[in-house]
Every structure is written in C-alpha cells, then in structure tokens.
Protein backbone atom coordinates (compact mmCIF):
# COMPACT_ATOMS: atom_id res chain seq x y z
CA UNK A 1 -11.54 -7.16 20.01
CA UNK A 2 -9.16 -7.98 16.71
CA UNK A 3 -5.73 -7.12 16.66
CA UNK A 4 -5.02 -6.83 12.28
CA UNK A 5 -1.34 -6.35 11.31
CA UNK A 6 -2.26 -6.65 8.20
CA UNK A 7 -5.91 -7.16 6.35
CA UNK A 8 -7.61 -10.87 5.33
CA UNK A 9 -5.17 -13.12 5.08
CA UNK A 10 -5.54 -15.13 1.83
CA UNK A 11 -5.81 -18.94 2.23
CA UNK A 12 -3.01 -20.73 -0.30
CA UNK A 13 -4.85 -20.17 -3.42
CA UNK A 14 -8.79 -18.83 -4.04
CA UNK A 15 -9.95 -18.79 -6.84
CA UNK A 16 -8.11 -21.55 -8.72
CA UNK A 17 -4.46 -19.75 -9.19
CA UNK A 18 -1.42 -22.18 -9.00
CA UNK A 19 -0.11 -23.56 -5.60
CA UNK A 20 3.41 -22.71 -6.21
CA UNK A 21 2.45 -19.35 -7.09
CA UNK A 22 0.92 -19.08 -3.60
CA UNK A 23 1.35 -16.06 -1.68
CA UNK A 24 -0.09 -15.18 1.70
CA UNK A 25 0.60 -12.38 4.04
CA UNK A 26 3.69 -12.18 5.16
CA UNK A 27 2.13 -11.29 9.15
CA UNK A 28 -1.01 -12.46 10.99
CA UNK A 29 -4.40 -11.77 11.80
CA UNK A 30 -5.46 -12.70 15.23
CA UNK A 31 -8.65 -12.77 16.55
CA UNK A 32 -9.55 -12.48 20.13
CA UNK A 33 -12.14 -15.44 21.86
CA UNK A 34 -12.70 -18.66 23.49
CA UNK A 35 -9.75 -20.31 25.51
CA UNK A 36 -7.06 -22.57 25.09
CA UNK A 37 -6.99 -25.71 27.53
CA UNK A 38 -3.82 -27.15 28.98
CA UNK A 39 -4.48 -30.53 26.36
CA UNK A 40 -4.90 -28.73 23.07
CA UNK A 41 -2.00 -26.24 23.82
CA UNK A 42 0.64 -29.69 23.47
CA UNK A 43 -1.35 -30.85 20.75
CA UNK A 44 -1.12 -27.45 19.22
CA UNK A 45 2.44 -27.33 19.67
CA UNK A 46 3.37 -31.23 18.19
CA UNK A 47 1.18 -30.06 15.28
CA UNK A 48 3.06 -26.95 14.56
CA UNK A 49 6.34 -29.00 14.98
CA UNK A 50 5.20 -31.64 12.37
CA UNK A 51 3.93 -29.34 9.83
CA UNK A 52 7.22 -27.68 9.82
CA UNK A 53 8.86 -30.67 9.62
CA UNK A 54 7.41 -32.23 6.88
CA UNK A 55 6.65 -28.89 4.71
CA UNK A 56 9.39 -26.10 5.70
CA UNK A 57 11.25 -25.09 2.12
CA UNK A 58 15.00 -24.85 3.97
CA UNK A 59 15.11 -28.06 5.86
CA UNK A 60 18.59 -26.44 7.45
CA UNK A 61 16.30 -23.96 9.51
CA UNK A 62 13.75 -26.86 11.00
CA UNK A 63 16.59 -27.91 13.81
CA UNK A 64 16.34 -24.32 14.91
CA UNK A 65 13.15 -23.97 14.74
CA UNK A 66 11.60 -26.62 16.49
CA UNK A 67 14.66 -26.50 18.78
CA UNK A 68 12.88 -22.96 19.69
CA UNK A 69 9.56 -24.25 20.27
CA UNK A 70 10.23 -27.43 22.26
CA UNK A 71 12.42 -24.71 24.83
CA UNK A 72 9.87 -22.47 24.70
CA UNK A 73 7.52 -25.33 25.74
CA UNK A 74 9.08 -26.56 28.24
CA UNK A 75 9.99 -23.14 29.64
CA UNK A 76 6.26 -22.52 30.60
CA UNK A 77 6.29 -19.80 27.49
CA UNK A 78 3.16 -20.86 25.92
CA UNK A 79 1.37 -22.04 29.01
CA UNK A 80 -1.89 -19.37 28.50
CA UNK A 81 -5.64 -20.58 28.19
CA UNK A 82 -5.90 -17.19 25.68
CA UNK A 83 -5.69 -17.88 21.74
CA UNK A 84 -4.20 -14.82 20.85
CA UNK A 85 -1.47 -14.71 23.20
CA UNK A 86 -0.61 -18.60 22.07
CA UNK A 87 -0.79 -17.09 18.69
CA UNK A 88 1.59 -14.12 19.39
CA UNK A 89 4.32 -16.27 21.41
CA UNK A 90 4.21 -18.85 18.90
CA UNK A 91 5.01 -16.79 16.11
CA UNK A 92 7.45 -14.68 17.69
CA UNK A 93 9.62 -18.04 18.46
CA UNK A 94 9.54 -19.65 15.00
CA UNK A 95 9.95 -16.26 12.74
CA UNK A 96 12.92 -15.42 14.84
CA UNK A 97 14.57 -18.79 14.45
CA UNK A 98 13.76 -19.48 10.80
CA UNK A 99 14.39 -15.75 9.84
CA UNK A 100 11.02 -15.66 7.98
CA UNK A 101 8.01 -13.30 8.26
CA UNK A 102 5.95 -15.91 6.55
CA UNK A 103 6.34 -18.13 9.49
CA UNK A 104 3.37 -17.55 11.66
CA UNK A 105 0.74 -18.86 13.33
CA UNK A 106 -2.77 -16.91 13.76
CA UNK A 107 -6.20 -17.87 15.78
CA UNK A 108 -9.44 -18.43 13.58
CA UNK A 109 -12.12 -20.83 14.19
CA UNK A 110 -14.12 -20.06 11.09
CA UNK A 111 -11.13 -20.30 8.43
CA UNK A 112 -9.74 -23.24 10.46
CA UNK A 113 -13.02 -25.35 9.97
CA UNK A 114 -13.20 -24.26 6.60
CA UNK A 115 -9.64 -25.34 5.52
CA UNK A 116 -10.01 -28.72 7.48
CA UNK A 117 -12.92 -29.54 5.32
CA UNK A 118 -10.66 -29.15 2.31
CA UNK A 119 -9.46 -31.96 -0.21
CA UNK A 120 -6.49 -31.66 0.29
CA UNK A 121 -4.72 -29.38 3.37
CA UNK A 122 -1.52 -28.72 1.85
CA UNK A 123 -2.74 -27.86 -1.76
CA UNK A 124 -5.52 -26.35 -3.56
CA UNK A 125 -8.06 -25.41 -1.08
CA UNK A 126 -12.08 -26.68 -1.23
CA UNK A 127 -15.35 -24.76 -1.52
CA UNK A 128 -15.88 -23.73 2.01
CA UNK A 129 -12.84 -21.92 2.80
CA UNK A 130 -13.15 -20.18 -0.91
CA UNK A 131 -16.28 -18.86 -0.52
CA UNK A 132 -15.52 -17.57 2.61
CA UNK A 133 -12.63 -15.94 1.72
CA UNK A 134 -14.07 -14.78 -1.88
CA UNK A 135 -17.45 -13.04 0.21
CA UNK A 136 -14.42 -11.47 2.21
CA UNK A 137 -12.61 -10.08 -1.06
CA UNK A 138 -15.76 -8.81 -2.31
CA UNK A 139 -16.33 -6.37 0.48
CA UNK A 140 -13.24 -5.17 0.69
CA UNK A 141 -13.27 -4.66 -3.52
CA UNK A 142 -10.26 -7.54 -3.84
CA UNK A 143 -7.73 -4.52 -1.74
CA UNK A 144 -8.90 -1.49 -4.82
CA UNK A 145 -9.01 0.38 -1.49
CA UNK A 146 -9.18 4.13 -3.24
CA UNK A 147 -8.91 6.03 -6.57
CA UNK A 148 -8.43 9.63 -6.65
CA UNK A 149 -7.50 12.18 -9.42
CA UNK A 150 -4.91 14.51 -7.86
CA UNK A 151 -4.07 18.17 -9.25
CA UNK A 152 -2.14 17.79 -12.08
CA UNK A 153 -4.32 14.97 -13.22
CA UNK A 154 -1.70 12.49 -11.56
CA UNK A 155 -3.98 9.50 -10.51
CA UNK A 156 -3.95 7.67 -7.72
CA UNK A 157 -4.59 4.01 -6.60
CA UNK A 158 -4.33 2.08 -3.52
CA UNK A 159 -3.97 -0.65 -3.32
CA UNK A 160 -3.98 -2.54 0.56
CA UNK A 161 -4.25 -6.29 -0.08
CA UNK A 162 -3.09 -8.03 -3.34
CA UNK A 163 -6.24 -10.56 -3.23
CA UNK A 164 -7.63 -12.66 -5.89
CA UNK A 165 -10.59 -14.25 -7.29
CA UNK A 166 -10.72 -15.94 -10.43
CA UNK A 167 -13.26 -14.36 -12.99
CA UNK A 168 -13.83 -11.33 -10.50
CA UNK A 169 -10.75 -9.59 -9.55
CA UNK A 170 -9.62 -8.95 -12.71
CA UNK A 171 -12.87 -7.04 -14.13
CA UNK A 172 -12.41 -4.34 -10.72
CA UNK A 173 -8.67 -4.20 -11.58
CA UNK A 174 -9.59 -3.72 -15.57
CA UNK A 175 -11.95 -0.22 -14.49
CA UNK A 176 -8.97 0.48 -11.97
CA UNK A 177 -6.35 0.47 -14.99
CA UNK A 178 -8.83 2.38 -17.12
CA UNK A 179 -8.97 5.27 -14.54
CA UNK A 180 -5.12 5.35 -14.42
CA UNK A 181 -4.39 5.09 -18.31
CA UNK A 182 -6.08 8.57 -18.14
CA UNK A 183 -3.22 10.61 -16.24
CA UNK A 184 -0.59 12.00 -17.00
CA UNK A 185 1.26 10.34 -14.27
CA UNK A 186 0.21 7.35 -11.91
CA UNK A 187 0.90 6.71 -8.49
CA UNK A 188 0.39 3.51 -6.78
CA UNK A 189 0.22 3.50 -3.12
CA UNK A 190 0.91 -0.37 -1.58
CA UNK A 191 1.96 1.05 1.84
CA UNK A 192 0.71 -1.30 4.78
CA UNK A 193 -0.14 -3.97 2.07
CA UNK A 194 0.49 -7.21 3.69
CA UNK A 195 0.42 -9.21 0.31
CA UNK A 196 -1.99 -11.75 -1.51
CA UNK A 197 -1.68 -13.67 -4.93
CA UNK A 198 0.81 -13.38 -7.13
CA UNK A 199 -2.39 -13.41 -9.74
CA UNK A 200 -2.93 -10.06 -8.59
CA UNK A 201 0.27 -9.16 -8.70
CA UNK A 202 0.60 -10.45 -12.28
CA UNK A 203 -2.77 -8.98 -13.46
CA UNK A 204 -1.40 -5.22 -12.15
CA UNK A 205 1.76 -5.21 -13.44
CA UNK A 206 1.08 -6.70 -16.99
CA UNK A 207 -0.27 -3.04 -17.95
CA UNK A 208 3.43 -1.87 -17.26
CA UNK A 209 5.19 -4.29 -19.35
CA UNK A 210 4.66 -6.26 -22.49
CA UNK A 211 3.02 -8.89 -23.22
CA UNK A 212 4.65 -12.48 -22.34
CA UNK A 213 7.75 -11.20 -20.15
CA UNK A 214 8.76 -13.26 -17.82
CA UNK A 215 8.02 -11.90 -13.88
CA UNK A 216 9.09 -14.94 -11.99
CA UNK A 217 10.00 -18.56 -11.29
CA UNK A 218 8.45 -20.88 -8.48
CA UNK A 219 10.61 -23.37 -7.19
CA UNK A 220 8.92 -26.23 -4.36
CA UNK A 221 10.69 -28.66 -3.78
CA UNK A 222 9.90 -31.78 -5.79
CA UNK A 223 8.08 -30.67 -8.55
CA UNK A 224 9.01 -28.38 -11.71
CA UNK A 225 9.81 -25.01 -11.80
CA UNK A 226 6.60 -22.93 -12.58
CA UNK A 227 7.18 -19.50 -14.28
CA UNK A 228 4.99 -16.36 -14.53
CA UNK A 229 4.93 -14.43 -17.20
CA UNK A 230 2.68 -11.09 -18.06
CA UNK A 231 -0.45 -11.38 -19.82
CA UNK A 232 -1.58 -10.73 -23.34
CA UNK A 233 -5.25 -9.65 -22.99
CA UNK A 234 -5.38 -6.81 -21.30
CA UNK A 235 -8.94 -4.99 -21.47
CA UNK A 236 -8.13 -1.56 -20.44
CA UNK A 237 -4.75 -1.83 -22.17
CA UNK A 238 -1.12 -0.92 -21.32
CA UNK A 239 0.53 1.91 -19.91
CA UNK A 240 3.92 1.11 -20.64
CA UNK A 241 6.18 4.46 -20.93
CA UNK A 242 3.50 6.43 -18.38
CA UNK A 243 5.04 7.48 -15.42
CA UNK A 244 5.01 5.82 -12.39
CA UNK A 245 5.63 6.12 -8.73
CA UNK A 246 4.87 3.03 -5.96
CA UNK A 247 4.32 3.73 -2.38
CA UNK A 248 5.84 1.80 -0.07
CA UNK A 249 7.00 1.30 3.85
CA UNK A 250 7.77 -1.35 6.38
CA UNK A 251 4.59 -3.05 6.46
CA UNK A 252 5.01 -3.55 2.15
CA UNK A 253 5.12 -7.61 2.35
CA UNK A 254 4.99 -10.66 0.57
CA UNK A 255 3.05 -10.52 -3.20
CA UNK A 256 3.19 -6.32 -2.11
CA UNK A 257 6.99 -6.81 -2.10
CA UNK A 258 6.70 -9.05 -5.48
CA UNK A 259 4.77 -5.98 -6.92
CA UNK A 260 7.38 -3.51 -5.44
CA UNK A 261 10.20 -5.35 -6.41
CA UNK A 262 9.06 -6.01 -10.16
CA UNK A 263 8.63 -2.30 -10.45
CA UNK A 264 12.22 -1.61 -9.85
CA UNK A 265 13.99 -4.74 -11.49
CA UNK A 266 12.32 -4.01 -15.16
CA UNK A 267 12.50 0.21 -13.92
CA UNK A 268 9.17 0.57 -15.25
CA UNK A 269 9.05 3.32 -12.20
CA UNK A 270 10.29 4.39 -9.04
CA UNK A 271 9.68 3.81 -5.71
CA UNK A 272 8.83 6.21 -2.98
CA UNK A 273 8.99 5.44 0.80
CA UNK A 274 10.29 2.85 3.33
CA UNK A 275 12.28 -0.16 3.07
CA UNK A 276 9.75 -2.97 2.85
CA UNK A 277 9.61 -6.00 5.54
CA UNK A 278 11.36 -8.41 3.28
CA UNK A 279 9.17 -11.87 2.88
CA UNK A 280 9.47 -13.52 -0.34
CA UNK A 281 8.82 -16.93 0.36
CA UNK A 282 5.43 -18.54 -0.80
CA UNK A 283 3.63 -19.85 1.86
CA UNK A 284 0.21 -21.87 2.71
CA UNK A 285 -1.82 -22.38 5.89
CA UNK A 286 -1.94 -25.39 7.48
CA UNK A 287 -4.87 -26.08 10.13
CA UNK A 288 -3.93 -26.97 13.63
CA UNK A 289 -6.27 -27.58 16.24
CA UNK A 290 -8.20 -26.13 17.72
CA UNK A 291 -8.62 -23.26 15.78
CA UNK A 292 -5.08 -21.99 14.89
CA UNK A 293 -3.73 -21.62 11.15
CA UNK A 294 0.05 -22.08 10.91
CA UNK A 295 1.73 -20.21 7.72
CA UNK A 296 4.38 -22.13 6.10
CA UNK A 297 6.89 -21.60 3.62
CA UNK A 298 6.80 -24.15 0.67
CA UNK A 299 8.42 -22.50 -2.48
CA UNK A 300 11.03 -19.33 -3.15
CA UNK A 301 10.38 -17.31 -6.16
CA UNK A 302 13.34 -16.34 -8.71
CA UNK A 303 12.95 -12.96 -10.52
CA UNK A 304 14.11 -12.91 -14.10
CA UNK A 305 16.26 -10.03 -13.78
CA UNK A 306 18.16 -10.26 -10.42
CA UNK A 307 18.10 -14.32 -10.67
CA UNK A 308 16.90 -13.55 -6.68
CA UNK A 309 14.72 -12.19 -4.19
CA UNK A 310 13.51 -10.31 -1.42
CA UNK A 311 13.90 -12.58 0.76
CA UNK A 312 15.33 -11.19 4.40
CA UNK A 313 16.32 -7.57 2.82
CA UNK A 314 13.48 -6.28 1.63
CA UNK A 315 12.99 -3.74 -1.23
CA UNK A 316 15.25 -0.51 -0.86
CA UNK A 317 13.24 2.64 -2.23
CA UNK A 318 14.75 4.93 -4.64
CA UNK A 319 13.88 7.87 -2.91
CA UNK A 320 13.97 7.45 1.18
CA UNK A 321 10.60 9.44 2.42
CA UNK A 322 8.94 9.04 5.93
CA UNK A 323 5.45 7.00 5.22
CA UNK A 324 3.56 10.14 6.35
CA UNK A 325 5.32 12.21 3.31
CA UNK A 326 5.49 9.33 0.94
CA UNK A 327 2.74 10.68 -1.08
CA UNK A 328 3.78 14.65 -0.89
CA UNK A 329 7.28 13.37 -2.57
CA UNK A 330 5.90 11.42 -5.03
CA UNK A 331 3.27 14.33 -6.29
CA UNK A 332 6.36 16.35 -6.12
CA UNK A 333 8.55 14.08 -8.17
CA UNK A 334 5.57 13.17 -10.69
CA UNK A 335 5.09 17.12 -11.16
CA UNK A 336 8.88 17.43 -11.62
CA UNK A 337 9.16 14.77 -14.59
CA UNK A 338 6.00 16.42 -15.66
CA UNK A 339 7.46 19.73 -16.13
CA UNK A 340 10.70 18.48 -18.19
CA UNK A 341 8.34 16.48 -20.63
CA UNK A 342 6.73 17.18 -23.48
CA UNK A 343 3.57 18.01 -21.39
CA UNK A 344 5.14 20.41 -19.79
CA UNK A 345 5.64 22.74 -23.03
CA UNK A 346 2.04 23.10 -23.53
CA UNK A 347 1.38 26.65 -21.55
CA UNK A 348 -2.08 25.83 -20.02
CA UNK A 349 -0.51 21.70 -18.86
CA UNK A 350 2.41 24.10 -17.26
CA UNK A 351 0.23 26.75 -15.08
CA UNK A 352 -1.66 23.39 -13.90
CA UNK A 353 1.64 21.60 -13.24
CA UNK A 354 2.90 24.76 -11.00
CA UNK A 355 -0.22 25.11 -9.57
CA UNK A 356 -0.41 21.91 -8.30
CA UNK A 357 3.58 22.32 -7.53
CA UNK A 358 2.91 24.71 -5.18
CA UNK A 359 0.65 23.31 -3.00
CA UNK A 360 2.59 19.98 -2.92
CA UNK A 361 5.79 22.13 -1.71
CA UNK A 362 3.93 23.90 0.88
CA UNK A 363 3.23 20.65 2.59
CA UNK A 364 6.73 19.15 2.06
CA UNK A 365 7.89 22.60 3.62
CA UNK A 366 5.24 24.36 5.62
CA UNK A 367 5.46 27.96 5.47
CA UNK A 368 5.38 29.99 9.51
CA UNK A 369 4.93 33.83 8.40
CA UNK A 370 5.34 36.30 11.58
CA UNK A 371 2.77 38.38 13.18
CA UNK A 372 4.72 41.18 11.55
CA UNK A 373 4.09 40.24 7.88
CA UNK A 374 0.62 39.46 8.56
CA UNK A 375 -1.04 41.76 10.35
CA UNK A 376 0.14 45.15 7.64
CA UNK A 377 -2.14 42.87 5.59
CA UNK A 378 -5.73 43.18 6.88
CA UNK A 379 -7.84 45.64 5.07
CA UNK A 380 -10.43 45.89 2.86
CA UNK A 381 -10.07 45.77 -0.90
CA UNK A 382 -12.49 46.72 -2.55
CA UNK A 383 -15.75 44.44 -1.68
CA UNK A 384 -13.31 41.82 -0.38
CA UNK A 385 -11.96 41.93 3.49
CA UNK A 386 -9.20 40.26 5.05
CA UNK A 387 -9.10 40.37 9.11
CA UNK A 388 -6.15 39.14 11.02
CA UNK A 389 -7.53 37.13 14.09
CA UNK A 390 -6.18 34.25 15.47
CA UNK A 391 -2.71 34.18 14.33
CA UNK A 392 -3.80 34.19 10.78
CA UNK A 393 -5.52 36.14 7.81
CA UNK A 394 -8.84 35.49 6.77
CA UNK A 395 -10.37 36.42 3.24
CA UNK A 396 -14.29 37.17 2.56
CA UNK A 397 -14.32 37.48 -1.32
CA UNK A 398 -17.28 39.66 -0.81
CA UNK A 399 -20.19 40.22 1.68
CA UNK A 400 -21.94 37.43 2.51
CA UNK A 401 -19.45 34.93 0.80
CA UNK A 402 -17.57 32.50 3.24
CA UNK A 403 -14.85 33.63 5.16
CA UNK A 404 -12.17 31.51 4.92
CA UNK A 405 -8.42 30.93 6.67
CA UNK A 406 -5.47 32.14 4.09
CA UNK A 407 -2.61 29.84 4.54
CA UNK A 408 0.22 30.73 3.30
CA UNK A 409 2.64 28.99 0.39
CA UNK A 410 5.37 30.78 -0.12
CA UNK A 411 8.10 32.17 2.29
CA UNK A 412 7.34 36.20 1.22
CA UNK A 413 4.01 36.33 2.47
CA UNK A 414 2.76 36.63 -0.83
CA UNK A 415 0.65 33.71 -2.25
CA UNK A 416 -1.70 31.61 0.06
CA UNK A 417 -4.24 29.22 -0.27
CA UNK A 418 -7.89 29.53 0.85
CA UNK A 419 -8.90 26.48 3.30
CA UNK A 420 -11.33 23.98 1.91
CA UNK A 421 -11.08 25.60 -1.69
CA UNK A 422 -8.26 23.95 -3.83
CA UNK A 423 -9.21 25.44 -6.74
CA UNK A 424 -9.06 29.58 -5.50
CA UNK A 425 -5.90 31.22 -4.43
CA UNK A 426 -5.10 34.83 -3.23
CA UNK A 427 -2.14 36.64 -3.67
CA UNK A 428 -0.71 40.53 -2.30
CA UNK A 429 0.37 42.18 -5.27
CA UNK A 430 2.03 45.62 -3.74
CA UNK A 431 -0.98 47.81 -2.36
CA UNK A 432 -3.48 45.42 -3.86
CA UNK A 433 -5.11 41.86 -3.73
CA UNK A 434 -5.72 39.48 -6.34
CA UNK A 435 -7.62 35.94 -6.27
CA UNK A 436 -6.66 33.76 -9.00
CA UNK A 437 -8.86 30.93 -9.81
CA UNK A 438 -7.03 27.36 -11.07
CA UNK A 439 -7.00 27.48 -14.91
CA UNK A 440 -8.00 31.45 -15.65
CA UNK A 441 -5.09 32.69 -16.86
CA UNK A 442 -5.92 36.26 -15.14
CA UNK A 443 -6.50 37.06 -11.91
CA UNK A 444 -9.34 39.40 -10.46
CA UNK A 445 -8.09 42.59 -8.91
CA UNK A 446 -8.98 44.37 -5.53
CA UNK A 447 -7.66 47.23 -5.23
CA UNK A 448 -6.79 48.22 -1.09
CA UNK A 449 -9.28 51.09 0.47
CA UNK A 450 -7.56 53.47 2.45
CA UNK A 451 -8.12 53.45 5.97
CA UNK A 452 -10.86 55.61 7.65
C-alpha cells in the first residue's frame, strides 16, 4: 500500500533547470515495504543529522533540530523495523523543530539508488534518477491534470504537480495556454498541488505578465544571487489583462505557493480558496541509507514585489471559500466580472453569462421547494408530462423521450434544471410550461391540459 500526501516528488532539478531554483514538494511520499534493521536505523539517523548539518539554509535551527532527533533516538521513538513509520516519525520531529514543511524524510528504494548513482548528491542530479523521474512526468502529463470549457466559456485548468522536463514540459503547457487564451475568463485550479520546479512555475506564469519581469531571487548560501525573470518566447502567447481566478487550499505548497503567490503580488488575478501550507524554501534530496530520501532546505527565494516570502504563513486568499466550493465561487465571481465588462453588453454573451449564473448559484445555495409547491405542478401539457414521485418533479418532453428529475434553481418554484442535460431548462409560466434551450432566445410553449 502507498500513503501520497502529495504526487511524485521531484528530485532537485530534472531536466537541466538551475539548482538554486530547486523546488521540491513541500510533504512526502512514502512507500510501504521491506524492513528496517536495528543497524541501519542509527546509521539512518547519523546520516540525517549530518546532512542537516552540513546543508540546512538557517544554521540557527540545526541545534534544535538535531537536538530533536538525538532525544527522539534515545527515547526509543524511532525504534520500528517498518520504513514508513521511520519515515513518518522522522519527519514529524525535524519539521516541527526547524518550522519547515520542506524538512522531510520519505522511503524509496528505487529513487534512492538512482540519486546515489548521481555525480554529484547535493547538486544537479545524473541520468538514472532523471529518467526515472522524466518517464514519471510523462504519465502523469508533467501535473496538466484536466482542461475543461465551463458554461460561459470560462476555461479551466488543473494543474496538481508543478513538474518539469526540459524540451517537453513546455510544448504540453504551450497547447494548455492555447486552450485558455480562448475564454473569456480562466480559472486555474492548484488545490492539493504539492509543488515542483520553479521552471514550471516560470513557464505558466510568463503568459500573465510581460516579457523579462522579474519573478524572483535565489539566495544559497555561498554563491550569487540567481534571479528569475519571465520569458520572451511564448508560443501560444500572452494573456495578460484576461481574467483570472487560482484555486487554492491547505495542501497549495512549495513552487504551487510560488505560483499562488506571484499571482497576487503582480494582481494579475485573484485567488479563491484556503490559506496555503506555507513552504517557500528550496530544497533537494539527499540519499540516506538504506532507502530513505531526506528533503533539505538549501536556498530562500525573494519576490520582487514584497522583497519576501511565504515562508511559515502561507498565501492568504482573497476570497475565503471551503475547498469543496472553491470552484462554484470562482465561476460565480468570473461570471460577475463578466457581466460588468464589455462582454457583458453584447445581448446573446449576457443570456449565456446568466445562464450559466444560474446554475452556479443554485449550487452555492441549493434550492429545498416543499411538497406543497410541487405537487400543484404535475400535469400534462400538452405532449409533455410532469409526475411528482419521489419528493420531486419529473419532465418527459414528449412520449417516448427520457424522463428526467427537475431540480429546481430558484426559490419560487419556477425555473429548474433537467438532470444530466445542461443545456435544456424548464420553467412554470402561470397555467403553462415552457422548456428553454441554452442559446434560443425563445422558449417552446406547453400549454397545461385540464384534468379528466
């Protein structure tokens, strides 16, 4: 069995993209299997202590840290023969007493042989443990999770890992962009997105902004500043001015947070959800036998507006929402902004925009008619019947069409919506029924039998 809190977790830097623009997950994978002898559980432990040690970006926090783990050793806390309970113990100790979510250590054999046959351990990683994690990437589309045109034509993108691979990623991100430079509003949904490459992050948001603005500034210590700025050949173009809305929730880490973060600093959109988990720092893994991978942080990144970070606050939404209405909310807001614009002049953009409006707020705000108001309803008009059963009405357009469930969207009983047919709506007009269909202008009229 695996136990994901977040997806693949990217290995310092596939692909080629700068170490000190590294950026990892900011929580573990761990993977279940094998055991963990008394022997290599010490060795584990001096390894994890000397890695921090010699690599840990605050050297303040390394008293407390390995403080932590030499009580928790000698406490009996990590005495276990199983992996991923080493792995869980471990990480809980150090992330608590460096205050970092990028301090963590996760169990895998396969990445762990694959970094250890690296160059160099603490740098640019070597062919093995790229092409593993690039044949990962591929399958998962480099996180390009989902693309979906919403009423309205707002378009949608998730995206669930920020990952990266050098002459790859950026041609699935290109057809991405081109999909959303077609809407008339864009939503980007990064909720659960553990993080990745600030390549990624770069790539995405240079289609917001223009061309050579600075994003950020790497600091290690030791070495030079590095700075990131947004790109200048773009394939499918910017969409600077187009409005946009970002997803996120407390599981929005690391490059996800760099993404969110960016967003709201230049207010090149607005952000919809949680407060994200708050890990800035750039981190690598470090292989510790025999099998673990230890994350540690290395570098901080400055952003050129707030001269800061993330770093232990997270990003603060501008409009709160629960993750399971994050999406309604921003549909709603996008069809809002919509309405006021330009767009929202043209008569045939408006009845779409309202349409869509409608449906969004009857989710936000679910509509419970009584038995009362429903059941006068039932009838036949015309060829079409409506039946009350089952606490609801049901519509049959015609006989032998499908019946379907009417749910209501509006608090008079009025308009509903037909189950499993977005683009078909009925609605009691007096005496009479009327369907209207999404973009006809006039509706269809049934005019109620009397009774027999």
């Amino acid at each position: 069995m695996k136990w994901s809190l977040a997806l693949a977790v990217m290995l310092a830097v596939p692909g080629g993209a700068s170490p000190a623009k590294a950026q990892i997950r900011a929580t573990p994978v761990y993977s279940a299997g094998g055991t963990l002898s008394p022997g290599q559980k010490t060795e584990a432990v001096e390894a994890i202590i000397s890695a921090i040690e010699r690599q840990y970006v605050f050297p303040d926090r390394v008293p407390a840290i390995v403080q932590a783990l030499r009580a928790g050793n000698a406490a009996g806390r990590y005495d276990t023969s199983d992996p991923a309970t080493f792995t869980t113990r471990i990480t809980e100790d150090i992330s608590r007493a460096g205050k970092d979510t990028h301090l963590y250590l996760e169990y895998d054999p396969q990445r762990f042989d694959a970094l250890n046959r690296a160059p160099s351990r603490e740098a640019t990683p070597g062919a093995d443990i790229q092409a593993l994690m690039t044949a990962r990437y591929r399958r998962t589309h480099y996180g390009l999770e989902d693309t979906r045109l919403l009423p309205g034509n707002i378009r949608y993108l998730r995206i669930s890992a920020f990952d990266w691979v050098e002459d790859e990623t950026g041609q699935a991100y290109d057809d991405a962009m081109r999909f959303l430079k077609g809407g008339d509003a864009v939503i980007i949904d990064i909720r659960g997105n553990g993080g990745g490459s600030h390549d990624a992050v770069r790539y995405a948001l240079s289609h917001f902004l223009p061309s050579g603005r600075l994003l950020m500034t790497f600091l290690e210590a030791g070495k030079a500043p590095e700075q990131s700025h947004t790109l200048a050949n773009l394939p499918a173009g910017r969409m600077i001015d187009k409005p946009l809305y970002v997803l996120t929730d407390g599981s929005t880490a690391s490059a996800a947070e760099d993404f969110a973060y960016s967003v709201q600093q230049f207010k090149i959109g607005r952000l919809i959800g949680e407060l994200t988990a708050g890990g800035a720092n750039n981190n690598r893994l470090v292989p510790i036998p025999p099998g673990f991978l230890l994350s540690v942080s290395f570098g901080r990144p400055i952003h050129a507006v707030s001269n800061g970070n993330w770093e232990g606050t997270g990003v603060t939404p501008d409009l709160p929402a629960a993750t399971g209405s994050a999406l309604d909310y921003a549909e709603l807001q996008a069809l809002d902004g919509l309405i006021a614009s330009p767009a929202g002049k043209d008569p045939e953009r408006r009845a779409e925009y309202d349409w869509a409006r409608v449906a969004v707020e009857a989710r936000l705000r679910p509509v419970a008619l009584a038995v009362a108001s429903l059941h006068p309803r039932a009838g036949h008009y015309g060829e079409a019947t409506v039946d009350y059963r089952d606490g609801a009405l049901w519509l049959r357009t015609r006989p032998g069409a499908p019946t379907r469930r009417m749910l209501p969207l509006t608090a008079d009983g009025r308009l509903f919506a037909l189950e499993g047919h977005e683009m078909l709506r009925a609605r009691f007009d007096g005496a009479n029924l009327e369907t209207l269909w999404r973009g006809v202008p006039t509706p269809r009229v049934y005019r109620r039998l009397p009774f027999k």
